[in-house]
N, C-alpha and C. Protein backbone atom coordinates (compact mmCIF):
# COMPACT_ATOMS: atom_id res chain seq x y z
N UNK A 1 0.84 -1.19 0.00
CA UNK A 1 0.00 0.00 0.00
C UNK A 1 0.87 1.24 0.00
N UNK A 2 0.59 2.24 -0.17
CA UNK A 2 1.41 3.56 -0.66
C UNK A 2 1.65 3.99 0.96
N UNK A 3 2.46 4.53 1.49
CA UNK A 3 3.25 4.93 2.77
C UNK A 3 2.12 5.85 3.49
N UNK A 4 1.25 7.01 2.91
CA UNK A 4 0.21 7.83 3.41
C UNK A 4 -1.01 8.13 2.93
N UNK A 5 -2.14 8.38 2.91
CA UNK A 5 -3.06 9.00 2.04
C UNK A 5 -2.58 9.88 1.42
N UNK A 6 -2.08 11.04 1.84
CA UNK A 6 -1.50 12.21 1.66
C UNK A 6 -0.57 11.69 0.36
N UNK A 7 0.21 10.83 0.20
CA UNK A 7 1.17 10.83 -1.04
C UNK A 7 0.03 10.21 -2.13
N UNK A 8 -0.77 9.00 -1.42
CA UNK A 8 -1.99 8.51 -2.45
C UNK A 8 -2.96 9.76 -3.42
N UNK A 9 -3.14 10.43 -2.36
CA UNK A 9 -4.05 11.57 -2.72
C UNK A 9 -3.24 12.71 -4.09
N UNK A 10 -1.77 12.68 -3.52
CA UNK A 10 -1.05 13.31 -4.45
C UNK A 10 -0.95 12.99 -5.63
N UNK A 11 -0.66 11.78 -6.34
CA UNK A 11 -0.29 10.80 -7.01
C UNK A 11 -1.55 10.51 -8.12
N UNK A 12 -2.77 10.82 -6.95
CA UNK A 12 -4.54 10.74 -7.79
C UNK A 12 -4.36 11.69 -8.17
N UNK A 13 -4.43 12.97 -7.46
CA UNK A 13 -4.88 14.20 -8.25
C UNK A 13 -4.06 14.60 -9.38
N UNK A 14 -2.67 14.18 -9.56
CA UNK A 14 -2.08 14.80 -10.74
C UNK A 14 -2.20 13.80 -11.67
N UNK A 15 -2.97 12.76 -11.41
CA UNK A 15 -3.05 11.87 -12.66
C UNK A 15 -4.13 12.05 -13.63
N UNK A 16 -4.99 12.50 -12.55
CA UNK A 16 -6.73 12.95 -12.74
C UNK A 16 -6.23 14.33 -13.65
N UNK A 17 -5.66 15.64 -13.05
CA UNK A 17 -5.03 16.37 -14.11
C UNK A 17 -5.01 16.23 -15.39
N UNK A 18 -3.92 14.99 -15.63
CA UNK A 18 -3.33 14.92 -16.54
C UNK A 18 -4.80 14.40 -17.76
N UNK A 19 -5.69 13.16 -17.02
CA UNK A 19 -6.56 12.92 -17.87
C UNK A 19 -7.37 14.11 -18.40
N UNK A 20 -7.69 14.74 -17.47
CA UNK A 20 -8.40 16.20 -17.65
C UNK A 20 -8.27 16.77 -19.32
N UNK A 21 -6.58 17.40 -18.79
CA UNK A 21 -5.95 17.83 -20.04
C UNK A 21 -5.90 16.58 -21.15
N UNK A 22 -6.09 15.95 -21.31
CA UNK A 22 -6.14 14.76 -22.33
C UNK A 22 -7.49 14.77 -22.98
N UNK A 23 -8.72 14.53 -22.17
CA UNK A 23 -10.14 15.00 -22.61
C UNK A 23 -9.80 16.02 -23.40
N UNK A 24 -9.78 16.96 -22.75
CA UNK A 24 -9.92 18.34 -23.01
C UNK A 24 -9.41 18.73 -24.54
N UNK A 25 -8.15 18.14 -25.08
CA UNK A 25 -7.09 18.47 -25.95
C UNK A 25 -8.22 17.04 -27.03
N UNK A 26 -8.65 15.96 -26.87
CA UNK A 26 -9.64 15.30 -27.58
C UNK A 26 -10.64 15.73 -28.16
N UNK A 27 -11.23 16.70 -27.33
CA UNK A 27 -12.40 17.17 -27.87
C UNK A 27 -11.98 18.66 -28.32
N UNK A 28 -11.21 19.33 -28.21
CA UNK A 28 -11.01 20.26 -29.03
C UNK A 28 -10.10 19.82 -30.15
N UNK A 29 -9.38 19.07 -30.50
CA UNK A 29 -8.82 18.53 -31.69
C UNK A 29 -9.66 17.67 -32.30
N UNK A 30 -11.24 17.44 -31.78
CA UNK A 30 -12.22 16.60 -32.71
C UNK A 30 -13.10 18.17 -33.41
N UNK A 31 -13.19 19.10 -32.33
CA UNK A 31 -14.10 20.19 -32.85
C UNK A 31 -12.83 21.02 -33.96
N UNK A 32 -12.00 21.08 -33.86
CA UNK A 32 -10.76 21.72 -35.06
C UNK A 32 -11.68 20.89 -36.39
N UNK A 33 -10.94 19.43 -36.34
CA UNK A 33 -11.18 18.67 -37.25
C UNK A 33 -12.05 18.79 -38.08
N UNK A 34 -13.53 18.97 -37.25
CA UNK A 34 -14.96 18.90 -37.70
C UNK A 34 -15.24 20.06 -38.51
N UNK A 35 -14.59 21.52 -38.31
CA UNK A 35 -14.16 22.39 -39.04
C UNK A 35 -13.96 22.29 -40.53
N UNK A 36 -12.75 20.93 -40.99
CA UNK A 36 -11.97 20.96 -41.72
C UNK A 36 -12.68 19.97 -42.36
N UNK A 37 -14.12 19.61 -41.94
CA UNK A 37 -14.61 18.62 -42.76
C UNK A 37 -14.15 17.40 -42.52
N UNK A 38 -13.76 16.98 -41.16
CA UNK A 38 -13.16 16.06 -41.38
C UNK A 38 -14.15 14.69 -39.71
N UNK A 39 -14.60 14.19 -39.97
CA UNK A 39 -15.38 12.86 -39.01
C UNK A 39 -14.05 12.37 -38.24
N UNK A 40 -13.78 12.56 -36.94
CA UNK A 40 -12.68 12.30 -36.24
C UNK A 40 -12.89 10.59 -35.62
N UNK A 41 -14.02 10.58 -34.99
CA UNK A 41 -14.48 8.92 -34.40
C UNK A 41 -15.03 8.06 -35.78
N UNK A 42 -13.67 7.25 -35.95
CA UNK A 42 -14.29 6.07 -37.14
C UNK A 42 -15.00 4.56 -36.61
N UNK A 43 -14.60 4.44 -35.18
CA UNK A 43 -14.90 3.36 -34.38
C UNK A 43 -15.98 2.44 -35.10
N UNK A 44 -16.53 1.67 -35.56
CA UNK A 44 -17.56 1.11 -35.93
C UNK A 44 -18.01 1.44 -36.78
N UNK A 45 -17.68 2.18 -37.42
CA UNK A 45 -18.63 3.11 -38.45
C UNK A 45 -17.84 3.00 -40.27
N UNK A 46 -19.13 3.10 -41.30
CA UNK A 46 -18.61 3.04 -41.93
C UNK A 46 -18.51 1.62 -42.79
N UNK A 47 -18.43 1.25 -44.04
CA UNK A 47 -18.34 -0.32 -44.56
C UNK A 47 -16.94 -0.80 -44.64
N UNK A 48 -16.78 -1.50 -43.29
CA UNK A 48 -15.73 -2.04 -42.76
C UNK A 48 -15.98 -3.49 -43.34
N UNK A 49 -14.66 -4.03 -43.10
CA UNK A 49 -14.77 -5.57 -43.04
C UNK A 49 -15.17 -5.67 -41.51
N UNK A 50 -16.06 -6.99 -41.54
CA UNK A 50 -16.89 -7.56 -40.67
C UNK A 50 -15.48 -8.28 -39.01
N UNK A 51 -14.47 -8.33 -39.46
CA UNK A 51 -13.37 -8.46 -38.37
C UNK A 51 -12.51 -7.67 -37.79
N UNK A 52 -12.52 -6.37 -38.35
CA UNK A 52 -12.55 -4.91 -38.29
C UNK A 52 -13.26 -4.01 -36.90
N UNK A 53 -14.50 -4.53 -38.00
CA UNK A 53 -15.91 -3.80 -36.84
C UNK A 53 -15.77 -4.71 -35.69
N UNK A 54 -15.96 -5.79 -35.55
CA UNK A 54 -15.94 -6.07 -34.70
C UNK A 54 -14.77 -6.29 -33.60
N UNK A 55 -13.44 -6.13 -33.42
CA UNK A 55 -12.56 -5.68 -32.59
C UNK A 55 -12.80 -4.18 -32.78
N UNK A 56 -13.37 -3.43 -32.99
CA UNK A 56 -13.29 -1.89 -33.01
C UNK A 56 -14.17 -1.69 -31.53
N UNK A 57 -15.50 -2.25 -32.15
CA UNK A 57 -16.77 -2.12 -31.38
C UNK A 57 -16.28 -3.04 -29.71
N UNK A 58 -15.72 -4.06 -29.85
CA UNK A 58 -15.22 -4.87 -28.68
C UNK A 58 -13.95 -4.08 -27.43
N UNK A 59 -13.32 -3.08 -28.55
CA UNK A 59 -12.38 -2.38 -28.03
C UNK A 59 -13.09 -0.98 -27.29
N UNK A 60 -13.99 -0.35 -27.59
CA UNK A 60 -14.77 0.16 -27.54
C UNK A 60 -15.48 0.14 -25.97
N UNK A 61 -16.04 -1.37 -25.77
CA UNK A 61 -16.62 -1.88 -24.47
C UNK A 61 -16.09 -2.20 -23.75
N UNK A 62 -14.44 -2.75 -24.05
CA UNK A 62 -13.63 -3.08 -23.18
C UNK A 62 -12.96 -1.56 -22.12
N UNK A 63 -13.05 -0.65 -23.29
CA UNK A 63 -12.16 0.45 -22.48
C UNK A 63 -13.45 0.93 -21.59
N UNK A 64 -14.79 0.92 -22.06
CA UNK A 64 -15.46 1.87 -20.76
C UNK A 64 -14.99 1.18 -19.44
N UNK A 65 -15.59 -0.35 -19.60
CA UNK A 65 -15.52 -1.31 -18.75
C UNK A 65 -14.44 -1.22 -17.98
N UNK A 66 -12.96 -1.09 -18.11
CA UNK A 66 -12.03 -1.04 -17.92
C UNK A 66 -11.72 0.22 -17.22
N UNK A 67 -12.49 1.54 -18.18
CA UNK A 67 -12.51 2.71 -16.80
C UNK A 67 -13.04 3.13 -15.72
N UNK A 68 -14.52 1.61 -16.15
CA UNK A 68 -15.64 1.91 -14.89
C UNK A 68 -14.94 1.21 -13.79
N UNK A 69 -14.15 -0.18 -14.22
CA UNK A 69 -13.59 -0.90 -12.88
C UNK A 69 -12.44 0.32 -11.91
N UNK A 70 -11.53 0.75 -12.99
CA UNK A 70 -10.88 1.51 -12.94
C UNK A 70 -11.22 2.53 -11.41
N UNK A 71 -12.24 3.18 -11.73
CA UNK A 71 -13.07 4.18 -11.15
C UNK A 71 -13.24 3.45 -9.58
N UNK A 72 -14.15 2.24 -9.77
CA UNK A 72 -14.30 1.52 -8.25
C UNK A 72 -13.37 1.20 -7.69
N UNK A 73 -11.92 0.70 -8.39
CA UNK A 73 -10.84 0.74 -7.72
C UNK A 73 -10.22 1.45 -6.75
N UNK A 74 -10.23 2.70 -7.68
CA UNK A 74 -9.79 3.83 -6.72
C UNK A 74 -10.49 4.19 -5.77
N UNK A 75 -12.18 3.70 -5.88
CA UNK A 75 -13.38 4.67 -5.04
C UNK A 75 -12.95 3.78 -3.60
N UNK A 76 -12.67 2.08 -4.27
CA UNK A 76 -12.59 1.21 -2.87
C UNK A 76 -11.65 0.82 -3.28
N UNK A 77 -9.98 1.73 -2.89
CA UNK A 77 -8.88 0.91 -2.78
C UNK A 77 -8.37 0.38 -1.49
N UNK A 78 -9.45 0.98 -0.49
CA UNK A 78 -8.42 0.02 0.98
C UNK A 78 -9.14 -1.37 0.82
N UNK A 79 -10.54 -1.60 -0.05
CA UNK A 79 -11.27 -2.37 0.12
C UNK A 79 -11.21 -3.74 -0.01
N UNK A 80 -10.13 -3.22 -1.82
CA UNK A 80 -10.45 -4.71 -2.41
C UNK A 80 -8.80 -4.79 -2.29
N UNK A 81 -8.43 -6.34 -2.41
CA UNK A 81 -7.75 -7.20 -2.38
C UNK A 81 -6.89 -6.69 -3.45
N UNK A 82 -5.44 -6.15 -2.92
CA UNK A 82 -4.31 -5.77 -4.03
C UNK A 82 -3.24 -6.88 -4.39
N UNK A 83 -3.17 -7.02 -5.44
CA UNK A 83 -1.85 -8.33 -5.64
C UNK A 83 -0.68 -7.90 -5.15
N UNK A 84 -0.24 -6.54 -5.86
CA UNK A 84 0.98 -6.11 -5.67
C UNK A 84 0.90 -5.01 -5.09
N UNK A 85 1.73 -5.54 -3.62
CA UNK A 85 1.81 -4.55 -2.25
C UNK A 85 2.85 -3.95 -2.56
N UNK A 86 4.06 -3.80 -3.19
CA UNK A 86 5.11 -2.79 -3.17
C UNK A 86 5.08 -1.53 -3.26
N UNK A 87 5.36 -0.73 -2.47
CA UNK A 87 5.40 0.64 -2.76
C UNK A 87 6.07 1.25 -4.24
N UNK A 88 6.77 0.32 -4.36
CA UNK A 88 8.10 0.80 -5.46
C UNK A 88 7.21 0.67 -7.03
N UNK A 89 6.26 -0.58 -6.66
CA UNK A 89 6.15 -0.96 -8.16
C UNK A 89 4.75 -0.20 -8.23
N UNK A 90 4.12 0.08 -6.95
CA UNK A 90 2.94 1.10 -7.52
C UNK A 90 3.30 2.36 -7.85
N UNK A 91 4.46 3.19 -7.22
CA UNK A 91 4.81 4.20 -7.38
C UNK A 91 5.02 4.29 -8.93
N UNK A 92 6.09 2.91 -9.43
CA UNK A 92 6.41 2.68 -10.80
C UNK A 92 5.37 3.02 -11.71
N UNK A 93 4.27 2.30 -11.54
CA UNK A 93 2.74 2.21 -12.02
C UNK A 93 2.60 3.60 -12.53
N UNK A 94 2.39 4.48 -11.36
CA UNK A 94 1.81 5.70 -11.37
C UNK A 94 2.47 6.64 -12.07
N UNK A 95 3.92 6.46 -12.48
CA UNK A 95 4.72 6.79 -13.05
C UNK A 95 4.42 6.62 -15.00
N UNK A 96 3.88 5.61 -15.08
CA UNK A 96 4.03 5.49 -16.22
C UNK A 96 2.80 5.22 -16.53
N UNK A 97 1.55 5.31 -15.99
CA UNK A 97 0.54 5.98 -15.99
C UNK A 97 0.65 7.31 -16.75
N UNK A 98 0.89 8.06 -15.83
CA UNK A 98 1.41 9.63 -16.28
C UNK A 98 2.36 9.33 -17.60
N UNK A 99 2.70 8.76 -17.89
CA UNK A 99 3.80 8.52 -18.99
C UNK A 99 3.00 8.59 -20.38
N UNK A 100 1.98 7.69 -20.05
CA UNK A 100 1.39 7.10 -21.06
C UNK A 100 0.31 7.93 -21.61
N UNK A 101 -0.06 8.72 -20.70
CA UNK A 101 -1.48 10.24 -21.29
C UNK A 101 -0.57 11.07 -21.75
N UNK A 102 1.50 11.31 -21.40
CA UNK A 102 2.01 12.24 -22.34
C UNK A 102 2.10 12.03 -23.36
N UNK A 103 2.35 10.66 -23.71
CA UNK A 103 2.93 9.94 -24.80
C UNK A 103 1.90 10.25 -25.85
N UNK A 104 0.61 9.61 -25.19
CA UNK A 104 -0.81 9.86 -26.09
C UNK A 104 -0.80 11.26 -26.73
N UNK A 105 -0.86 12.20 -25.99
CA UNK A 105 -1.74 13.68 -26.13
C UNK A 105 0.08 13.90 -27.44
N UNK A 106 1.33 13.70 -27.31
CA UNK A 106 2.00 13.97 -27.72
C UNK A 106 1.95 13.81 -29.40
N UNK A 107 1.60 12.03 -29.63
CA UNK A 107 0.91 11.21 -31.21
C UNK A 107 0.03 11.84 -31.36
N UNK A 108 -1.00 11.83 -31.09
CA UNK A 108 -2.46 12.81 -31.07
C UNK A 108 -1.80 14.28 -32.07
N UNK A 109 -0.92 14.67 -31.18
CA UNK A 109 -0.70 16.49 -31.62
C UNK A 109 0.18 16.22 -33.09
N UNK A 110 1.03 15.13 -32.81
CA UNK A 110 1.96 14.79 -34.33
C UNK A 110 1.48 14.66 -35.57
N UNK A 111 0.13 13.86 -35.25
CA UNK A 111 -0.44 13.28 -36.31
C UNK A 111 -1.25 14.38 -37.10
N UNK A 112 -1.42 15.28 -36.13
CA UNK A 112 -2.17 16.10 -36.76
C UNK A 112 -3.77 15.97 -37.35
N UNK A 113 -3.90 16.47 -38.45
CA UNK A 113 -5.48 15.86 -39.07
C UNK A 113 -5.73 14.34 -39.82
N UNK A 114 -4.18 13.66 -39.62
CA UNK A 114 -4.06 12.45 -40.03
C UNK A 114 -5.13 11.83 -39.02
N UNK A 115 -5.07 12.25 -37.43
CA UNK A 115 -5.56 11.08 -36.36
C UNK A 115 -6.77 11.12 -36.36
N UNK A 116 -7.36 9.22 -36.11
CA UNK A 116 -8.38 9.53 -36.39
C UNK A 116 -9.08 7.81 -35.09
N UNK A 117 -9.77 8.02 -34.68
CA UNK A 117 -10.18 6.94 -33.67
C UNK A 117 -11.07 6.30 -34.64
N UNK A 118 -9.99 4.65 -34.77
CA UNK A 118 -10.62 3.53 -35.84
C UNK A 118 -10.05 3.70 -37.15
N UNK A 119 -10.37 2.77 -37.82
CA UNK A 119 -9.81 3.04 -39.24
C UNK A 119 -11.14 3.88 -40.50
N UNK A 120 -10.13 4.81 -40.92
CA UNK A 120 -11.22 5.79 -42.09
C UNK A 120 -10.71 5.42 -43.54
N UNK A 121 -11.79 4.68 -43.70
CA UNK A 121 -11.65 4.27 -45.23
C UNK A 121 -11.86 5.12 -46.10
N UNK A 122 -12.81 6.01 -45.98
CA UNK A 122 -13.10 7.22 -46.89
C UNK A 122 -12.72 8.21 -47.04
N UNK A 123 -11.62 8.88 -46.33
CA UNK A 123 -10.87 10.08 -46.45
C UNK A 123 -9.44 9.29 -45.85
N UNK A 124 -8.68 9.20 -47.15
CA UNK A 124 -7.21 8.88 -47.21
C UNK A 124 -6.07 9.57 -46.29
N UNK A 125 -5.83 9.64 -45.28
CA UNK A 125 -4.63 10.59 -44.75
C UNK A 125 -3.33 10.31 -44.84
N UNK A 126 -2.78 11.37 -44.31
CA UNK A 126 -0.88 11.47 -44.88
C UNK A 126 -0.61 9.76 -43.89
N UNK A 127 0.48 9.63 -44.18
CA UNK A 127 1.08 8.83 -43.61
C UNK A 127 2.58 10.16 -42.68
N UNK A 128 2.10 9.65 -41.25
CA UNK A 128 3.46 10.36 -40.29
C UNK A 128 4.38 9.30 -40.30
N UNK A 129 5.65 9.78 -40.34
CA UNK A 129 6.79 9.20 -39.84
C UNK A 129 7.76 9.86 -39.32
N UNK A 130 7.08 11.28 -38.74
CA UNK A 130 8.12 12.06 -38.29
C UNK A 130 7.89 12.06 -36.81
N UNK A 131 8.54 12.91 -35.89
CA UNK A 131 8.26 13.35 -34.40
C UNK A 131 8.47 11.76 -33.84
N UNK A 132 7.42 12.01 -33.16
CA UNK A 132 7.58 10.65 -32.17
C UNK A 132 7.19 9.07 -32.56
N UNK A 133 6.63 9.68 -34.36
CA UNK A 133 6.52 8.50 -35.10
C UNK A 133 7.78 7.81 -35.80
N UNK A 134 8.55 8.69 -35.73
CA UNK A 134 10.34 8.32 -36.25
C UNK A 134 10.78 7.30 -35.10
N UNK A 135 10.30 6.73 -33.95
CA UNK A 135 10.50 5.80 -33.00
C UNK A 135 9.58 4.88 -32.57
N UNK A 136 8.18 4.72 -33.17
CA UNK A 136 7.42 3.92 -32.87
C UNK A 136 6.18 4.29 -33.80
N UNK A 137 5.73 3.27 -35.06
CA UNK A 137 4.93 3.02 -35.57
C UNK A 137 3.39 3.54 -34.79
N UNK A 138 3.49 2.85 -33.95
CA UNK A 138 2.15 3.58 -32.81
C UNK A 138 1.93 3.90 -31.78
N UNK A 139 2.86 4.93 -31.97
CA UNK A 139 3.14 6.34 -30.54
C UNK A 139 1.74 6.14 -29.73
N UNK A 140 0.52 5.57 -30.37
CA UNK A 140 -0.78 6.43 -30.00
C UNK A 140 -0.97 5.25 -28.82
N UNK A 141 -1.10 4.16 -29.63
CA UNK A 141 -1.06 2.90 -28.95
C UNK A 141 -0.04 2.94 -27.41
N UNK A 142 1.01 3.07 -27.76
CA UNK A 142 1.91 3.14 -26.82
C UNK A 142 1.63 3.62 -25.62
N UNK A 143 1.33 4.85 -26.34
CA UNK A 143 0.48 5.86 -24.57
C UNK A 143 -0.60 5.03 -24.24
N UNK A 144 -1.52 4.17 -24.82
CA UNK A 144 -2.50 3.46 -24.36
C UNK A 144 -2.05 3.04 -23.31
N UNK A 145 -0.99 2.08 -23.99
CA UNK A 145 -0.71 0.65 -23.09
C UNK A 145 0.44 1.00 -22.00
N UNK A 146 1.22 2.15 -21.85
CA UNK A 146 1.56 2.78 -20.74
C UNK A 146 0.50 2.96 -19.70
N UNK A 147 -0.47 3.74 -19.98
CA UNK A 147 -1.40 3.87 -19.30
C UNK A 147 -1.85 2.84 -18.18
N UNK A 148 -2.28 2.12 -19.28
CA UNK A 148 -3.15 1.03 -18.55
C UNK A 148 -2.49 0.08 -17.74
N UNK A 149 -1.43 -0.44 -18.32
CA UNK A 149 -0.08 -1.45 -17.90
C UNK A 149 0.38 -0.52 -16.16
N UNK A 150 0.53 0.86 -16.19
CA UNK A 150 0.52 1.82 -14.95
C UNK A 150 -0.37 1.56 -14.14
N UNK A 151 -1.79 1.63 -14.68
CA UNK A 151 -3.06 1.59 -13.77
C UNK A 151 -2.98 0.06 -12.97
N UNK A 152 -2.86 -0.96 -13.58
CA UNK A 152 -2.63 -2.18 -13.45
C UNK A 152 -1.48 -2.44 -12.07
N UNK A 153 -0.70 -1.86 -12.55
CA UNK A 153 0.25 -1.68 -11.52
C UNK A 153 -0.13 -0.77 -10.24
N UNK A 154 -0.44 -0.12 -10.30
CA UNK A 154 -0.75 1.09 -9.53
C UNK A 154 -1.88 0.39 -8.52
N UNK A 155 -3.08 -0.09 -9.36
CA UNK A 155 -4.13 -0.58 -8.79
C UNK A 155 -4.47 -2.26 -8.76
N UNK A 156 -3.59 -2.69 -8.50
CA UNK A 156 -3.76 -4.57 -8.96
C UNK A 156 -4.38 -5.62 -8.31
N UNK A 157 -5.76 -4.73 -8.25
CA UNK A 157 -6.86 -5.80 -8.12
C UNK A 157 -7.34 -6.75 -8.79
N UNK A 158 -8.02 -7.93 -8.97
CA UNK A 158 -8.01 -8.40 -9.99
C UNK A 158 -8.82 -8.70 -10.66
N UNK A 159 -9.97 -7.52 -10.66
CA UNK A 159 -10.58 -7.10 -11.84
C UNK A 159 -10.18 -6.15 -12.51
N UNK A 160 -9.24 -5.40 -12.08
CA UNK A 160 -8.42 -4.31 -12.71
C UNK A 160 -7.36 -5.14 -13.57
N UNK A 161 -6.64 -5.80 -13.33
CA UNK A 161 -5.52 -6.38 -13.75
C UNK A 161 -6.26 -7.23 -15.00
N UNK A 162 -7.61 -8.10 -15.01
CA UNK A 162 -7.85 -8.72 -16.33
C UNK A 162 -8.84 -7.78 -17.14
N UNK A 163 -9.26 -6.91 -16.83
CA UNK A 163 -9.33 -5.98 -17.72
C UNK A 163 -8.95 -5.09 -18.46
N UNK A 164 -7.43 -4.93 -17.70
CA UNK A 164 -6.87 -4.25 -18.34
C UNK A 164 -5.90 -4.88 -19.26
N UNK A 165 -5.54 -6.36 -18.86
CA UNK A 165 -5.20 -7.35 -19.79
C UNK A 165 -5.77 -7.60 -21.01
N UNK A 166 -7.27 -7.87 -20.97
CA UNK A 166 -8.18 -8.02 -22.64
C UNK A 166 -7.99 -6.65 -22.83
N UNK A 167 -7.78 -5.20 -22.46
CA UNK A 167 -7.77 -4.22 -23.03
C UNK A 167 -6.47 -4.05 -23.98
N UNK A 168 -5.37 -5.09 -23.65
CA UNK A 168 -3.96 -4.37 -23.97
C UNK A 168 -4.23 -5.48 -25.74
N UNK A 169 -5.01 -6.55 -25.35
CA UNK A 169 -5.20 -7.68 -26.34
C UNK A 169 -5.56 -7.21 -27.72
N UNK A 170 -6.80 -6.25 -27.52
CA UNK A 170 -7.17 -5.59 -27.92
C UNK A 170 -7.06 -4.83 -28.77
N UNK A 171 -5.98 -3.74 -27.81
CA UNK A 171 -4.94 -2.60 -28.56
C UNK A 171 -4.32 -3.25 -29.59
N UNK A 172 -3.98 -4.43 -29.57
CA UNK A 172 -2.88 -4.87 -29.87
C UNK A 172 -3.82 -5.54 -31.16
N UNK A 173 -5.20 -6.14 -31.20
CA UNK A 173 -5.47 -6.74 -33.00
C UNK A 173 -5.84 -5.27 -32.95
N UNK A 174 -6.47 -4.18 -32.50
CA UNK A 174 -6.62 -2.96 -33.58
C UNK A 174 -5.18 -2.66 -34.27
N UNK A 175 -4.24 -2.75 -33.64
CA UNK A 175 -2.61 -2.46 -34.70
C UNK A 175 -2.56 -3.01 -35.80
N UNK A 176 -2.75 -4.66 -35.69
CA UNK A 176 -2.98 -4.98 -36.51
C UNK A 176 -3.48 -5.12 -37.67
N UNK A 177 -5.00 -4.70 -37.31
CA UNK A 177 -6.16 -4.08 -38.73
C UNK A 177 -5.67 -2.87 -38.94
N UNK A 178 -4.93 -1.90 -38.26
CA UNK A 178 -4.25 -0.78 -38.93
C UNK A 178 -3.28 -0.76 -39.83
N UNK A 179 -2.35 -1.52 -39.41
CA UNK A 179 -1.35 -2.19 -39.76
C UNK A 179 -1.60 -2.54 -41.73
N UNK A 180 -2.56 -3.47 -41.28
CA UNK A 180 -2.96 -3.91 -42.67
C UNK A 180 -3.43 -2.84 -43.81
N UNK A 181 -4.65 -1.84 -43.02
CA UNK A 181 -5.08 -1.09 -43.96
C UNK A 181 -3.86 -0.36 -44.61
N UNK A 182 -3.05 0.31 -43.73
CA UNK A 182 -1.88 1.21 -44.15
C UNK A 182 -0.91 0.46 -45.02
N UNK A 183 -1.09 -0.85 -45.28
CA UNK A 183 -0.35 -1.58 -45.38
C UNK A 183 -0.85 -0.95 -47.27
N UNK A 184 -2.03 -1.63 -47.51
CA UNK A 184 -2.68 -1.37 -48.75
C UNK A 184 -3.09 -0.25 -49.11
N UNK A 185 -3.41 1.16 -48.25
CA UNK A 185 -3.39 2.28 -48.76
C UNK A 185 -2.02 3.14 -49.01
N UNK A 186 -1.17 2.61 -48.65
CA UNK A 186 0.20 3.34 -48.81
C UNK A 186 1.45 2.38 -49.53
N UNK A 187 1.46 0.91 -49.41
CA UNK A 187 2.24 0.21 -50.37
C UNK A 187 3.45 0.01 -49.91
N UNK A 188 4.30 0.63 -51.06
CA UNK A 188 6.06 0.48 -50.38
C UNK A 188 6.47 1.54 -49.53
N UNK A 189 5.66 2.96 -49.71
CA UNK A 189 6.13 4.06 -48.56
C UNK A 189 5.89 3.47 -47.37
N UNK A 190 4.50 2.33 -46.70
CA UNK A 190 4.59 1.97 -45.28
C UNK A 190 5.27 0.86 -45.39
N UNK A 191 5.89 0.05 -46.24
CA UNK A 191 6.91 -1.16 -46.23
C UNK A 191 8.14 -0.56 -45.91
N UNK A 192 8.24 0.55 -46.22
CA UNK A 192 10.15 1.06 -45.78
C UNK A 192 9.87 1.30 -44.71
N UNK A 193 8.78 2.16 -44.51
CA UNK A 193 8.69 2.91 -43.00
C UNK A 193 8.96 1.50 -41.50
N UNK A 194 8.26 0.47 -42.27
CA UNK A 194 7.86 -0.62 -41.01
C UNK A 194 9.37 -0.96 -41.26
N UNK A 195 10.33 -1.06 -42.34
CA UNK A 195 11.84 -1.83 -41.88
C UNK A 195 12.70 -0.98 -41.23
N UNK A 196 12.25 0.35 -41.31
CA UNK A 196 12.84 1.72 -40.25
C UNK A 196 12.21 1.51 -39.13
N UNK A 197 11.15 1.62 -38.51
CA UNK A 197 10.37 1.49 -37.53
C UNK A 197 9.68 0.48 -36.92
N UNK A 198 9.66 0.29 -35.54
CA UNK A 198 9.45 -0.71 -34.81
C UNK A 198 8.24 -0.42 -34.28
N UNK A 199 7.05 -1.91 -34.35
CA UNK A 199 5.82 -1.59 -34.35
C UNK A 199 5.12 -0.53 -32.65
N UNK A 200 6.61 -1.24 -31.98
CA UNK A 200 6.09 -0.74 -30.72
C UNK A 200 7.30 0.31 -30.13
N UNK A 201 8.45 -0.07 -29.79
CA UNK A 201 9.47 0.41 -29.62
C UNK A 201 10.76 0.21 -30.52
C-alpha cells in the first residue's frame, strides 16, 4: 500500500489532471477537425470488413468497462484485495501511468489531421513518420498501453488487472487491422517505413 493517504491523494490528483488535459485536448482537436470537414471517431462506423468492426466495437466496451472498474478501484482501494503490495512498483505504475497520457496527447498532436479513432476508409490521410513516429509506428497505442499497464500496476486488483489485460489484447489486433489497412493504402512508402520502424518500440 502507498506509505500515506497524503502521497496517495497526491499521485490521484495529478493523474486525474493529466486525464483532464487529455479530454480536453480530444475534444477540441475533434471540434478543429470537424471544421476541416473532417469525421474524427471512425470506431464502428462506416463499410468495414466484418473483423474490423468487430474488434473496433469490442475495443470500444472493453475500455469503458475497464474505466468503470478503474473508477471503483480507486473509489474502494483500501477495500479490495491488491496483488501487488510494493510501494516501489505502484509508485512505478503511477509513473508510467502519467507517462502514457504524455505519450498519447503527444501522437495525437503529431499526427495532426491524419488522427483519427478507428480506421477511415473514406478520407485517405498522410502517412506520419516524423516526431515521435520516427520511434514507434504507434506512438498512439503506446500511450494506451503505458497507461493502462501503470493503472494495473498502480491498482492490482483483480478485476483491474484482467481488464486491463483483454484491453492491452485488444490494442494490440486494432494495430494490426491498422497495420494492414496502411499496409494497402500506402504500399512500399509503409513497407520502408515498417523496416525503419518498430511496431512498438
Amino acid at each position: 500500500m502507498f506509505p500515506t493517504p497524503q502521497v496517495f491523494s497526491l499521485v490521484y490528483a495529478y493523474r486525474r489532471k493529466n486525464e483532464c488535459n487529455l479530454t480536453q485536448f480530444i475534444y477540441i482537436k475533434m471540434f478543429v477537425q470537424s471544421r476541416h470537414g473532417i469525421k474524427t471517431i471512425q470506431i464502428g462506423r462506416g463499410n468495414k470488413p466484418k473483423k474490423t468492426g468487430i474488434i473496433e466495437v469490442s475495443l470500444v466496451i472493453t475500455l469503458l468497462i475497464t474505466a468503470l472498474t478503474q473508477f471503483l478501484t480507486i473509489l474502494f482501494d483500501e477495500k479490495l484485495p491488491i496483488i501487488i503490495q510494493h510501494d516501489g512498483v505502484r509508485y512505478f505504475g503511477a509513473i508510467l501511468s502519467v507517462a502514457g497520457i504524455i505519450v498519447l496527447i503527444v501522437a495525437m498532436a503529431t499526427l495532426g489531421d491524419s488522427w483519427r479513432g478507428g480506421i477511415d476508409y473514406k478520407q485517405k490521410t498522410a502517412l506520419i513518420t516524423t516526431g515521435i513516429y520516427k520511434y514507434s509506428r504507434n506512438s498512439g497505442f503506446v500511450g494506451f498501453d503505458l497507461f493502462f499497464i501503470g493503472m494495473a500496476l498502480l491498482f492490482s486488483n483483480l478485476l483491474n488487472v484482467i481488464f486491463s489485460c483483454m484491453l492491452l489484447f485488444l490494442l494490440h489486433l486494432q494495430i494490426l487491422e491498422e497495420e494492414e489497412y496502411l499496409f494497402k493504402a500506402f504500399g512500399k512508402e509503409y513497407s520502408d517505413y515498417q523496416k525503419k520502424t518498430r511496431r512498438y518500440f
